[in-house]
C-alpha atoms as a PDB file:
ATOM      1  CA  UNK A   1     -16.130  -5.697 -58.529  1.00  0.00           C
ATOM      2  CA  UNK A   2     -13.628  -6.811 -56.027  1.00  0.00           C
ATOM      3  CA  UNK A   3     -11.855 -10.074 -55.757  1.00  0.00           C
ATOM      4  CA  UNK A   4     -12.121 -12.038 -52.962  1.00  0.00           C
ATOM      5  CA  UNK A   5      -8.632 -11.728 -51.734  1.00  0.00           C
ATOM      6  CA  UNK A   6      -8.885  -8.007 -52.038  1.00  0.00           C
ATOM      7  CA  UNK A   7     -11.968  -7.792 -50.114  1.00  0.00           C
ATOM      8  CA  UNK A   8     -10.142  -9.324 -46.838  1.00  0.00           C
ATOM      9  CA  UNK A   9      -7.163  -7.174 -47.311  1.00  0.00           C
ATOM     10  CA  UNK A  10      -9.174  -4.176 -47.769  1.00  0.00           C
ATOM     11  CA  UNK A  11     -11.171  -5.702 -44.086  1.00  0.00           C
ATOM     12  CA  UNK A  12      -8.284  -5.685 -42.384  1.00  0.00           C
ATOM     13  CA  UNK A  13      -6.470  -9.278 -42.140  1.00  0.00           C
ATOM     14  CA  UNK A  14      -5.187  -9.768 -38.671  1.00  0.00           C
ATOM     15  CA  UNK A  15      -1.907 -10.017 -37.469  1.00  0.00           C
ATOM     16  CA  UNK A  16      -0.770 -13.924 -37.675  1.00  0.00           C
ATOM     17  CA  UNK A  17       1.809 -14.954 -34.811  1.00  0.00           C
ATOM     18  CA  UNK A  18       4.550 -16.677 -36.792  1.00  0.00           C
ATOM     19  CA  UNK A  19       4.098 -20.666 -35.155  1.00  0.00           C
ATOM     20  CA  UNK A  20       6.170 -22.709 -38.038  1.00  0.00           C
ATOM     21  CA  UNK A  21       9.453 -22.231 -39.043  1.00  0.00           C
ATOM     22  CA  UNK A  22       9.821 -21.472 -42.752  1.00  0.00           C
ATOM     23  CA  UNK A  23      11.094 -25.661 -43.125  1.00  0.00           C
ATOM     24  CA  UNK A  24       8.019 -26.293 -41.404  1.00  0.00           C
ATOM     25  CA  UNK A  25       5.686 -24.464 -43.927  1.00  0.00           C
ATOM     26  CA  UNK A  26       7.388 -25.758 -46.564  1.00  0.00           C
ATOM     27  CA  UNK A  27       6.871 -29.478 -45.477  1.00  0.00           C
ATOM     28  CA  UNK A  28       3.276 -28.311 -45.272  1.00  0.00           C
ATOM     29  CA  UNK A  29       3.375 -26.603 -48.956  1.00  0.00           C
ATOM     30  CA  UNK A  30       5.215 -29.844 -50.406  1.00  0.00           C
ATOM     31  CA  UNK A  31       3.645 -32.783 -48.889  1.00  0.00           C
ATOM     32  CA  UNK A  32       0.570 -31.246 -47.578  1.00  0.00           C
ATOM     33  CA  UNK A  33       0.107 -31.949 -44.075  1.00  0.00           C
ATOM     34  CA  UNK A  34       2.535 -30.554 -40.894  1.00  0.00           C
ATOM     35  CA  UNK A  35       2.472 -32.070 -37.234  1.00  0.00           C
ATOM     36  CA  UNK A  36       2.524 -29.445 -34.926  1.00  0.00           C
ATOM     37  CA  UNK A  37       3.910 -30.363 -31.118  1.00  0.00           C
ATOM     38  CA  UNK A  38       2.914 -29.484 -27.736  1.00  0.00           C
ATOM     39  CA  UNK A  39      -0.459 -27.746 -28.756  1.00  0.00           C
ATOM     40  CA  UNK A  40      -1.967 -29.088 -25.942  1.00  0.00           C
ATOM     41  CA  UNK A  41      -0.784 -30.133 -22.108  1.00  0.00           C
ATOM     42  CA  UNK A  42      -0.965 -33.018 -20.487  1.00  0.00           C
ATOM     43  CA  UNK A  43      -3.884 -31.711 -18.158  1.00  0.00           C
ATOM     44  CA  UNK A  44      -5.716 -30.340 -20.771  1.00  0.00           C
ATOM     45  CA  UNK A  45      -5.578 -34.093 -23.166  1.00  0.00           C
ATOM     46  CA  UNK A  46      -6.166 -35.779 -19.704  1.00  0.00           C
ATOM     47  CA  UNK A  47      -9.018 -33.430 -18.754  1.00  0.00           C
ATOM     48  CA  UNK A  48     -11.009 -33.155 -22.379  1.00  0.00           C
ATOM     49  CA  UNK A  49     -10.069 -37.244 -22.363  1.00  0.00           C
ATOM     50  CA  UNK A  50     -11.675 -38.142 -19.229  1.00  0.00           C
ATOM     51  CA  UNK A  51     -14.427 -35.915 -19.487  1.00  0.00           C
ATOM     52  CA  UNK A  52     -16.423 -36.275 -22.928  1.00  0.00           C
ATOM     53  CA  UNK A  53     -15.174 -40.337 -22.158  1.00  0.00           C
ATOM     54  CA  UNK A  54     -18.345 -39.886 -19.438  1.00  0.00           C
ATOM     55  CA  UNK A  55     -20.864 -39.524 -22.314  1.00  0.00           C
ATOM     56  CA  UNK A  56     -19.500 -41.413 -24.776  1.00  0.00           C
ATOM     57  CA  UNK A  57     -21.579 -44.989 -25.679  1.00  0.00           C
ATOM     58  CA  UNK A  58     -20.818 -47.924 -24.222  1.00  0.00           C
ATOM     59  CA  UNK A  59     -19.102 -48.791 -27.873  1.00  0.00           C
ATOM     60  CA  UNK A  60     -17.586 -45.469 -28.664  1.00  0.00           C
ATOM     61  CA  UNK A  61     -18.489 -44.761 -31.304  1.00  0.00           C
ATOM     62  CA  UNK A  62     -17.489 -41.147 -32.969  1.00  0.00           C
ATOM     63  CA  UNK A  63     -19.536 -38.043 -31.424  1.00  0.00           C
ATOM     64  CA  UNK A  64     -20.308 -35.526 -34.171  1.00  0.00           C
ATOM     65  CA  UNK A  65     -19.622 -31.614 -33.259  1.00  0.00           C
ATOM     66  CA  UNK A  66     -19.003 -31.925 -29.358  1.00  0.00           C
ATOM     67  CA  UNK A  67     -18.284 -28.149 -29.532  1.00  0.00           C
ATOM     68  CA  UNK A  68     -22.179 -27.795 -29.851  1.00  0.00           C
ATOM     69  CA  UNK A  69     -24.772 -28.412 -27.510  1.00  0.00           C
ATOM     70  CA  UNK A  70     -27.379 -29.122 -29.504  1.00  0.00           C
ATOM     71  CA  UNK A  71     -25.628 -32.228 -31.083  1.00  0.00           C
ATOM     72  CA  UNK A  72     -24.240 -33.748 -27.801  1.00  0.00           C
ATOM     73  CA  UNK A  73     -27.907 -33.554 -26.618  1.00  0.00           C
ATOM     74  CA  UNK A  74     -28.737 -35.155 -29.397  1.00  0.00           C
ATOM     75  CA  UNK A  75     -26.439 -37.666 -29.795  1.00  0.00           C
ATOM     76  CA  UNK A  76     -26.503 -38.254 -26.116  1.00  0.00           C
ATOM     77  CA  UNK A  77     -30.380 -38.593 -25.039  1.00  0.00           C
ATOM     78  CA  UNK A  78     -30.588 -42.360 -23.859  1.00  0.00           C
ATOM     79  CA  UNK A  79     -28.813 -40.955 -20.756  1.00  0.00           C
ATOM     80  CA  UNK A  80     -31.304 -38.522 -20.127  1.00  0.00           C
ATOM     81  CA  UNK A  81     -33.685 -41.708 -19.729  1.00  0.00           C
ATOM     82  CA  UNK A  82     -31.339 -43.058 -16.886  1.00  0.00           C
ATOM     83  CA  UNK A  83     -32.037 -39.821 -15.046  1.00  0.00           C
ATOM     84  CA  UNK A  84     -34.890 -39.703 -12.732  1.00  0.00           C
ATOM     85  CA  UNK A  85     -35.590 -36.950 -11.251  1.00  0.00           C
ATOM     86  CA  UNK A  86     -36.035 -33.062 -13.073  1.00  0.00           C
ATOM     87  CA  UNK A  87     -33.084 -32.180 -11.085  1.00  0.00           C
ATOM     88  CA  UNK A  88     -30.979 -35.111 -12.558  1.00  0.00           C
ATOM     89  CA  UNK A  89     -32.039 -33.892 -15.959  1.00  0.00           C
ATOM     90  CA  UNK A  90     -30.973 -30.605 -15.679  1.00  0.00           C
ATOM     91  CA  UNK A  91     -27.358 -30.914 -14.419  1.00  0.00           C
ATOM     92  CA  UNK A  92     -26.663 -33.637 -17.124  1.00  0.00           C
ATOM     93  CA  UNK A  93     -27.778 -30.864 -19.359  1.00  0.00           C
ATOM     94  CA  UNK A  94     -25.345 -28.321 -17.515  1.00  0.00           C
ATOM     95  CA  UNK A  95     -22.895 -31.549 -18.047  1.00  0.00           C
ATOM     96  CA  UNK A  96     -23.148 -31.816 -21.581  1.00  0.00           C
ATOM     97  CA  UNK A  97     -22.950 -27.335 -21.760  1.00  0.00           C
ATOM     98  CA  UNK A  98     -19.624 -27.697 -19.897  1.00  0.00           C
ATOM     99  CA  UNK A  99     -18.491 -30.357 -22.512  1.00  0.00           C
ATOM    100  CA  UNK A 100     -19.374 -28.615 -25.310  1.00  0.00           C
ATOM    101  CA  UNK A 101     -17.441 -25.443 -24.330  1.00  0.00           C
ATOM    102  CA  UNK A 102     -14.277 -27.220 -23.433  1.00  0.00           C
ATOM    103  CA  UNK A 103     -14.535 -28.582 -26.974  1.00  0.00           C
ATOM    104  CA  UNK A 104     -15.344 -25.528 -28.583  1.00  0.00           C
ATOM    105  CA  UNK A 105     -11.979 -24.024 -26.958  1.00  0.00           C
ATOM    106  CA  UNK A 106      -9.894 -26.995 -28.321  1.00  0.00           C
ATOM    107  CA  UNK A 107     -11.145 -26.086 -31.095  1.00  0.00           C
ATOM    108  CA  UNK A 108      -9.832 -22.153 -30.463  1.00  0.00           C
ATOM    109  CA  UNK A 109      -6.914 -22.899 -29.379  1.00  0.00           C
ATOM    110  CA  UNK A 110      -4.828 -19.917 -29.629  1.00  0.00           C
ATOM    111  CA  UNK A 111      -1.744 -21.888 -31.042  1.00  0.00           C
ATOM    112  CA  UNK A 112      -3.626 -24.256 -32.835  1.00  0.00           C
ATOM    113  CA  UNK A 113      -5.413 -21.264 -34.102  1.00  0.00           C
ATOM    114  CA  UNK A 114      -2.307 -18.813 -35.111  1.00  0.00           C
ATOM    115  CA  UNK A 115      -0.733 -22.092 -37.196  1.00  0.00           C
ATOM    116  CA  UNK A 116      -3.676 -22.463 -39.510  1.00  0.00           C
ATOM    117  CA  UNK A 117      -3.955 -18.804 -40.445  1.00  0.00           C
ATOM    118  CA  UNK A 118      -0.181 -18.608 -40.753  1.00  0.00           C
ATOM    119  CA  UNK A 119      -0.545 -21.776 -43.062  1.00  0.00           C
ATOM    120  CA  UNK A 120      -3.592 -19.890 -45.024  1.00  0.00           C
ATOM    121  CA  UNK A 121      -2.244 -16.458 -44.806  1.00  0.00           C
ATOM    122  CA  UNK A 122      -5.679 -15.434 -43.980  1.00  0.00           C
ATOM    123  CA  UNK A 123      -8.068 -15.512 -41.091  1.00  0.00           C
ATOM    124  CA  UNK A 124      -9.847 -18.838 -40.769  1.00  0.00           C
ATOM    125  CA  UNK A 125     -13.161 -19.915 -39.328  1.00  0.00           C
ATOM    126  CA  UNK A 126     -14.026 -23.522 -37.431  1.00  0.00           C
ATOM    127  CA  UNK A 127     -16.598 -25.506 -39.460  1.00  0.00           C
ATOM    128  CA  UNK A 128     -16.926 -28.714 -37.081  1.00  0.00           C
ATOM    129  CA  UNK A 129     -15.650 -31.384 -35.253  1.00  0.00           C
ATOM    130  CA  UNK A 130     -15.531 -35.118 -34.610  1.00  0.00           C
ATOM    131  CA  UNK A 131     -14.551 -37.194 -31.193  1.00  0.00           C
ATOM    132  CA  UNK A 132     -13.149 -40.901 -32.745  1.00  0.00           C
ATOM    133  CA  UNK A 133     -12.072 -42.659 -29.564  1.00  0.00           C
ATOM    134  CA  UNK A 134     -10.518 -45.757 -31.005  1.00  0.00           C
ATOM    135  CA  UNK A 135     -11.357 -47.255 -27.260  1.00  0.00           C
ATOM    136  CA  UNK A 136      -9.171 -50.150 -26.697  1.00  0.00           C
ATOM    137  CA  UNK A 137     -11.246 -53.122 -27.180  1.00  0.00           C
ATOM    138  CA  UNK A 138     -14.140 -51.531 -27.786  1.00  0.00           C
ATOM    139  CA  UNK A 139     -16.990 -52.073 -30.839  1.00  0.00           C
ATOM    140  CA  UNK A 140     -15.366 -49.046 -33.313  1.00  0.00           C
ATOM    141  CA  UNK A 141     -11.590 -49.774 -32.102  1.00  0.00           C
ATOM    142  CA  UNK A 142     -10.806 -52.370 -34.975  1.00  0.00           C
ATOM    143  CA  UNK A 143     -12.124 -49.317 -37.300  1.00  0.00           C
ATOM    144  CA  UNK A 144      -9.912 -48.314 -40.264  1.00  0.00           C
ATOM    145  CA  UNK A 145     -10.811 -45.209 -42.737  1.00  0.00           C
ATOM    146  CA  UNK A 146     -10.117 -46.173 -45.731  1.00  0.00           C
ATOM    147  CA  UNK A 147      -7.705 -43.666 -47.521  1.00  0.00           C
ATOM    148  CA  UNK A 148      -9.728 -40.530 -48.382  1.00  0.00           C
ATOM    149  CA  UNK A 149      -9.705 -36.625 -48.745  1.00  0.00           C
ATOM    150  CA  UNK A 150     -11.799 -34.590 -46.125  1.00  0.00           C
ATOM    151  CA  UNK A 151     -12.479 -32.150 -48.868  1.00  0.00           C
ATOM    152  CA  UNK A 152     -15.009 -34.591 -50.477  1.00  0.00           C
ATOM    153  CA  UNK A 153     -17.314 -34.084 -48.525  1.00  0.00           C
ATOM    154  CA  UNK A 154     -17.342 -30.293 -47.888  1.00  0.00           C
ATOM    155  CA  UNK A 155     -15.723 -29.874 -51.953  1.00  0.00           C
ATOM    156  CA  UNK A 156     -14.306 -26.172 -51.682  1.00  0.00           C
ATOM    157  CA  UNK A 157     -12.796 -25.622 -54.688  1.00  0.00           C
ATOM    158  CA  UNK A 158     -10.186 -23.733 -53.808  1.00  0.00           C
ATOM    159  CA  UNK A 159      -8.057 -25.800 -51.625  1.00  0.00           C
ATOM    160  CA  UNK A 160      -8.982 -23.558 -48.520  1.00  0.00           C
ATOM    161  CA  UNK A 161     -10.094 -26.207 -46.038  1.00  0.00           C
ATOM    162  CA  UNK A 162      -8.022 -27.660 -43.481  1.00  0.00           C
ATOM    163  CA  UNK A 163      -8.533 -30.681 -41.111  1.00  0.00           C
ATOM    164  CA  UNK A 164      -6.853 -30.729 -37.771  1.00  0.00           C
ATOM    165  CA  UNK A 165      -6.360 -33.771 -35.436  1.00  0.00           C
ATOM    166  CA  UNK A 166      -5.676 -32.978 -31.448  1.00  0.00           C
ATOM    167  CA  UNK A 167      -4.103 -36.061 -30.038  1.00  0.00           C
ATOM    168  CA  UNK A 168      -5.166 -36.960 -26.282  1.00  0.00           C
ATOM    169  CA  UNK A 169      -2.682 -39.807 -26.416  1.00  0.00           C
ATOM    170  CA  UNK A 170       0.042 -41.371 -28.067  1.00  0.00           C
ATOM    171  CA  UNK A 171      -0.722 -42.419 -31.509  1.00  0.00           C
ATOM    172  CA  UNK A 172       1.002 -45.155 -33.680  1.00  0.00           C
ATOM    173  CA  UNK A 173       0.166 -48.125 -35.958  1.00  0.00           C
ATOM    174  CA  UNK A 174      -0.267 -50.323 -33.181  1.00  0.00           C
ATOM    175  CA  UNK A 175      -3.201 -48.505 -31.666  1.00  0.00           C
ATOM    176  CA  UNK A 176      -4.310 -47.050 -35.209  1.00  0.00           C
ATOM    177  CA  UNK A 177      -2.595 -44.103 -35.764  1.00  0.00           C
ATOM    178  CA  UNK A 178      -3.083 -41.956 -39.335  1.00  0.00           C
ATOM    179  CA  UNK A 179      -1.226 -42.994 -42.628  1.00  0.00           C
ATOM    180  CA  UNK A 180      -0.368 -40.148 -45.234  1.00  0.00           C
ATOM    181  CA  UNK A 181      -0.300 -39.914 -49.190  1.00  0.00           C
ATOM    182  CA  UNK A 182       2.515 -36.877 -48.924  1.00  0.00           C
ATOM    183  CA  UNK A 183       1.999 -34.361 -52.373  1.00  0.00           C
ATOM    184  CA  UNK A 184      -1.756 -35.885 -53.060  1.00  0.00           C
ATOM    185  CA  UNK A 185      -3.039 -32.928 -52.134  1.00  0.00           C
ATOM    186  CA  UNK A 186      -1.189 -30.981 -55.260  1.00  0.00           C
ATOM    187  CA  UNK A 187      -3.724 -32.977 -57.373  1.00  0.00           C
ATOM    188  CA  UNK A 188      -6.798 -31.270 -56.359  1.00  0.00           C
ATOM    189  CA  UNK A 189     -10.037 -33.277 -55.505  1.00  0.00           C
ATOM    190  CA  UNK A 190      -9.765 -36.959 -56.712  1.00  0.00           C
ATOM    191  CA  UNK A 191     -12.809 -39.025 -58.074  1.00  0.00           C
ATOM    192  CA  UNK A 192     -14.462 -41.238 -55.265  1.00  0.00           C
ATOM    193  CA  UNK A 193     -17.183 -43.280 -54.069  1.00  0.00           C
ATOM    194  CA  UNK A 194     -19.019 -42.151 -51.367  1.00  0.00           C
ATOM    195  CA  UNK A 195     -19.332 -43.919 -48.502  1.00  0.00           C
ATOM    196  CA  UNK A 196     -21.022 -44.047 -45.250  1.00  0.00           C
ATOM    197  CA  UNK A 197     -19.104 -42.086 -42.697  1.00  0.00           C
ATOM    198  CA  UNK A 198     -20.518 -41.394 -39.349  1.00  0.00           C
ATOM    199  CA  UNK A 199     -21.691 -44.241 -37.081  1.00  0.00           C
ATOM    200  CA  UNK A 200     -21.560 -46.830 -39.761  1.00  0.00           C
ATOM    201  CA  UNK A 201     -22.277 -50.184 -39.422  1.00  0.00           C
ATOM    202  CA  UNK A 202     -20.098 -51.805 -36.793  1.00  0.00           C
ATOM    203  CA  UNK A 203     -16.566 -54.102 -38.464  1.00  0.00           C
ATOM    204  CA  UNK A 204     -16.951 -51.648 -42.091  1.00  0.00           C
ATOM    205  CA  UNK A 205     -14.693 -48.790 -42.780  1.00  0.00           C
ATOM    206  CA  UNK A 206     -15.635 -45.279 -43.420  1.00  0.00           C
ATOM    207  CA  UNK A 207     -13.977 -42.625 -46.235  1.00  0.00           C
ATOM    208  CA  UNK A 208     -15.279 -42.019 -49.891  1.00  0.00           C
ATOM    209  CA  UNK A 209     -12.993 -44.832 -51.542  1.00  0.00           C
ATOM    210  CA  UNK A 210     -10.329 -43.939 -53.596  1.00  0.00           C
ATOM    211  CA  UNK A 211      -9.571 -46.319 -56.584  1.00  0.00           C
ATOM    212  CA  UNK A 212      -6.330 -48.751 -56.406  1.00  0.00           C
ATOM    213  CA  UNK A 213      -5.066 -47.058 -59.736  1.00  0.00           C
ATOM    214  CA  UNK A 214      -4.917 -43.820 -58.542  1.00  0.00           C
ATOM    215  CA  UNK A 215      -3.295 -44.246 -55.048  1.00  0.00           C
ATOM    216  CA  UNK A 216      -0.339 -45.881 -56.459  1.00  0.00           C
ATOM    217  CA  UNK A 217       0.557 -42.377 -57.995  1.00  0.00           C
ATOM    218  CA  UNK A 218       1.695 -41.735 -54.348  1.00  0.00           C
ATOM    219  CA  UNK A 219       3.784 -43.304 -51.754  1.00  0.00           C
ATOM    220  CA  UNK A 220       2.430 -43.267 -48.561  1.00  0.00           C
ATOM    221  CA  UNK A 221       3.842 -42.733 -45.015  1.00  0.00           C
ATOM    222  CA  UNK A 222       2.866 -44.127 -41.444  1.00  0.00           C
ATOM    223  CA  UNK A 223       2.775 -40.958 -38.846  1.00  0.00           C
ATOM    224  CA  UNK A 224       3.060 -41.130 -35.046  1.00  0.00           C
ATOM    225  CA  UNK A 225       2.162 -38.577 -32.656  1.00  0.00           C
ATOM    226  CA  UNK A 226       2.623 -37.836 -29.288  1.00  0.00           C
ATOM    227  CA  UNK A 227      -0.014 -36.580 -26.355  1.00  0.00           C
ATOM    228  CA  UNK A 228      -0.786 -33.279 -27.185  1.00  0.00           C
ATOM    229  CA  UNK A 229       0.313 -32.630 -30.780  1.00  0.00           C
ATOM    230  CA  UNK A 230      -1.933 -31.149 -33.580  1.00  0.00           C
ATOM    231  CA  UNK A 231      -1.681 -33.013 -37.310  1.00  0.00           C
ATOM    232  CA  UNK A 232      -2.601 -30.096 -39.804  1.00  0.00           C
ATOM    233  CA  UNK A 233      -4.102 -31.656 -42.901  1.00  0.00           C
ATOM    234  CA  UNK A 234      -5.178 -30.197 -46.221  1.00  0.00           C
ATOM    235  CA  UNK A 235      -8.363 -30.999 -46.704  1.00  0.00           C
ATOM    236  CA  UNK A 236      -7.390 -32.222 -50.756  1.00  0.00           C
ATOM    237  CA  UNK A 237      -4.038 -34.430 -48.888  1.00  0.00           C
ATOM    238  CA  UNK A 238      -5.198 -38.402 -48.685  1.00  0.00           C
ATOM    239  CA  UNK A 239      -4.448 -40.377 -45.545  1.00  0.00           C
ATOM    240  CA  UNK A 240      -6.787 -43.423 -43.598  1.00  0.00           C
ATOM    241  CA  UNK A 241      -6.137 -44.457 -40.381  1.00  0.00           C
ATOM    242  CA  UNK A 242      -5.133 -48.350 -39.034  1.00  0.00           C
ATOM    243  CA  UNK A 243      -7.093 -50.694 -36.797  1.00  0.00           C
ATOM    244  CA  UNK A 244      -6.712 -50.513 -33.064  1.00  0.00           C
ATOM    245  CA  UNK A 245      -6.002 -54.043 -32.133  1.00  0.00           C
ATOM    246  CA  UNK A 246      -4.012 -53.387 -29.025  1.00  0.00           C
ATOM    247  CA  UNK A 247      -4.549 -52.476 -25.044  1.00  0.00           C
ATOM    248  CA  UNK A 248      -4.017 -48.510 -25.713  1.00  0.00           C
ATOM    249  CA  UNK A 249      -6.607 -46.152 -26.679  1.00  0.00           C
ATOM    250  CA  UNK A 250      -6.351 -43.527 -29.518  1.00  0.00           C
ATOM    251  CA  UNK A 251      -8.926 -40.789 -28.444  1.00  0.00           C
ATOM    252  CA  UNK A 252      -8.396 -37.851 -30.818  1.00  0.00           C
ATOM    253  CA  UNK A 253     -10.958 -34.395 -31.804  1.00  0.00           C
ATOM    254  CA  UNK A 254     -11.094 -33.867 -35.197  1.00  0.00           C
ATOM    255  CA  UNK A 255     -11.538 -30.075 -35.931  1.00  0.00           C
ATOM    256  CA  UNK A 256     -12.220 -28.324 -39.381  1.00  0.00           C
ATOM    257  CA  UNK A 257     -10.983 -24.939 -40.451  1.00  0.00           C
ATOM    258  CA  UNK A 258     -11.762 -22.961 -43.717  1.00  0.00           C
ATOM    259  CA  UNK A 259     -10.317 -19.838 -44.959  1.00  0.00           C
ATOM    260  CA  UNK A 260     -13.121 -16.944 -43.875  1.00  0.00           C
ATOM    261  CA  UNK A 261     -15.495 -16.524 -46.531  1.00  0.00           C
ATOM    262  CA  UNK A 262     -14.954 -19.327 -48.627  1.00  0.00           C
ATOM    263  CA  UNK A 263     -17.637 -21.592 -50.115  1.00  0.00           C
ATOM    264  CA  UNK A 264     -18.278 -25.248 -48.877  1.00  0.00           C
ATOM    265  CA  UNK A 265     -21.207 -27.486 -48.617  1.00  0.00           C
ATOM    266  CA  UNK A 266     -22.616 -27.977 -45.318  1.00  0.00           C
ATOM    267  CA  UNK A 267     -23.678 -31.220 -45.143  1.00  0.00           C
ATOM    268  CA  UNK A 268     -26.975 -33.162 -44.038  1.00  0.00           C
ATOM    269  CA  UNK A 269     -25.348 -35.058 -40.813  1.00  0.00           C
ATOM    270  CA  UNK A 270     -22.046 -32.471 -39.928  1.00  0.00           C
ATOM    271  CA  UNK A 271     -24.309 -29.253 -40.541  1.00  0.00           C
ATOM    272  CA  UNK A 272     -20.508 -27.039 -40.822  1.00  0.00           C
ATOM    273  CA  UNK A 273     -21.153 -23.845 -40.441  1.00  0.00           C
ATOM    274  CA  UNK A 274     -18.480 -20.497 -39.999  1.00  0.00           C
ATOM    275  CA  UNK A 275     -17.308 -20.657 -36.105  1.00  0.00           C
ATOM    276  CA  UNK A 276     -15.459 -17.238 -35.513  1.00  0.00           C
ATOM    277  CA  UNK A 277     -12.061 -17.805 -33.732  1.00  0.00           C
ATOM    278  CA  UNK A 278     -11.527 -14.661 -32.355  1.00  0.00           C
END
């Protein structure tokens, strides 16, 4: 019977356009995330930015797989009942179809794309996304994740899922930009507690916790970003994220990747499922 690695050799793996630098992959290999610059342009944060900001609640808080359709209707039907008319109805819905497809091709980025399966060595698949807005003065801005893996929730167990973070604006402390536990992601998955994680109460902070004891094994690092850079995270690396308590949003889509064919749970809310890429 054949392996799974010599199943997708024998299917052909695809030709992977060489993104990172050898010091870059290594920084990825070592410390187990990479930030990637200039995956996006200006226009295209500015026009994904002002555009899904349109739908978004009047606290912003996260939207779940904007890529799909079927959750922005979903997540967005209270603005069906401000429409009046049939007509009305139906161009929000062609709205919310145009939204969704812009997402879905952040989400393909070629670039963005070509670094992950570089990374992996392997054709990947999407799984999901996540819009956090971190709205300046807004309900969810003052929201912090506490430090967490993004593997606990999907648990592959062989380190093949990725999380990837498209910046629409600048990102630092100030506005609640990412912190990093470099090399945690060498330990495989770490015990948690689970906590609530999508739309949760208003003032609490969402991530499985993470004991005290066992994050003082690692130091940890603040990142900053740029408009238009990609933060490639594997999905066993810790990291949280800081309060926005200043005038400047952080509006970022959160996009998961997993090596093709690997095994991960779906989940009852996120629903991930294999996106092809290609």
């Amino acid at each position: 019977m054949l392996d799974l690695g010599l199943k997708r050799l024998l299917a052909g793996i695809r030709t992977i356009n060489e993104m990172l630098t050898k010091l870059q992959l290594d920084f990825y290999h070592r410390n187990g995330y990479v930030i990637v610059k200039d995956i996006l342009t200006e226009e295209e944060c500015d026009r994904c930015y002002e555009t899904i900001k349109r739908i978004a609640s009047k606290d912003f808080s996260a939207i779940m797989n904007p890529d799909r359709i079927e959750f922005l209707v979903s997540q967005c039907y209270s603005l069906f009942d401000n429409c009046e008319t049939l007509y009305e109805k139906t161009a929000l819905f062609e709205q919310l179809k145009k939204i969704s497809k812009m997402m879905r091709n952040v989400m393909k980025n070629k670039k963005a794309v070509a670094v992950l399966e570089q990374i992996q060595n392997y054709e990947v698949s999407g799984l999901m996304s996540q819009m956090l807005f971190k709205e300046a003065h807004s309900a969810y801005a003052t929201q912090a994740w506490q430090p967490h893996q993004d593997n606990a929730y999907p648990r592959n167990k062989n380190g093949a899922y990725l999380t990837t973070n498209f910046f629409f604006r600048d990102a630092n402390r100030e506005n609640g930009s990412l912190f990093i536990y470099p090399g945690s992601h060498l330990h495989g998955l770490i015990e948690c507690s689970e906590k609530p994680s999508y739309r949760e109460p208003k003032g609490s902070n969402p991530g499985n916790v993470i004991s005290e004891k066992l994050l003082d094994k690692f130091d940890k690092v603040d990142v900053e970003f740029s408009k238009g850079d990609m933060l490639v995270l594997h999905g066993n690396c810790v990291h949280g994220s800081y309060p926005n308590h200043s005038s400047h949003s952080r509006p970022l889509l959160s996009c998961s990747y997993i090596t093709k064919g690997e095994e991960f749970i779906p989940g009852k809310n996120a629903q991930r499922k294999e996106i092809s890429l290609h």
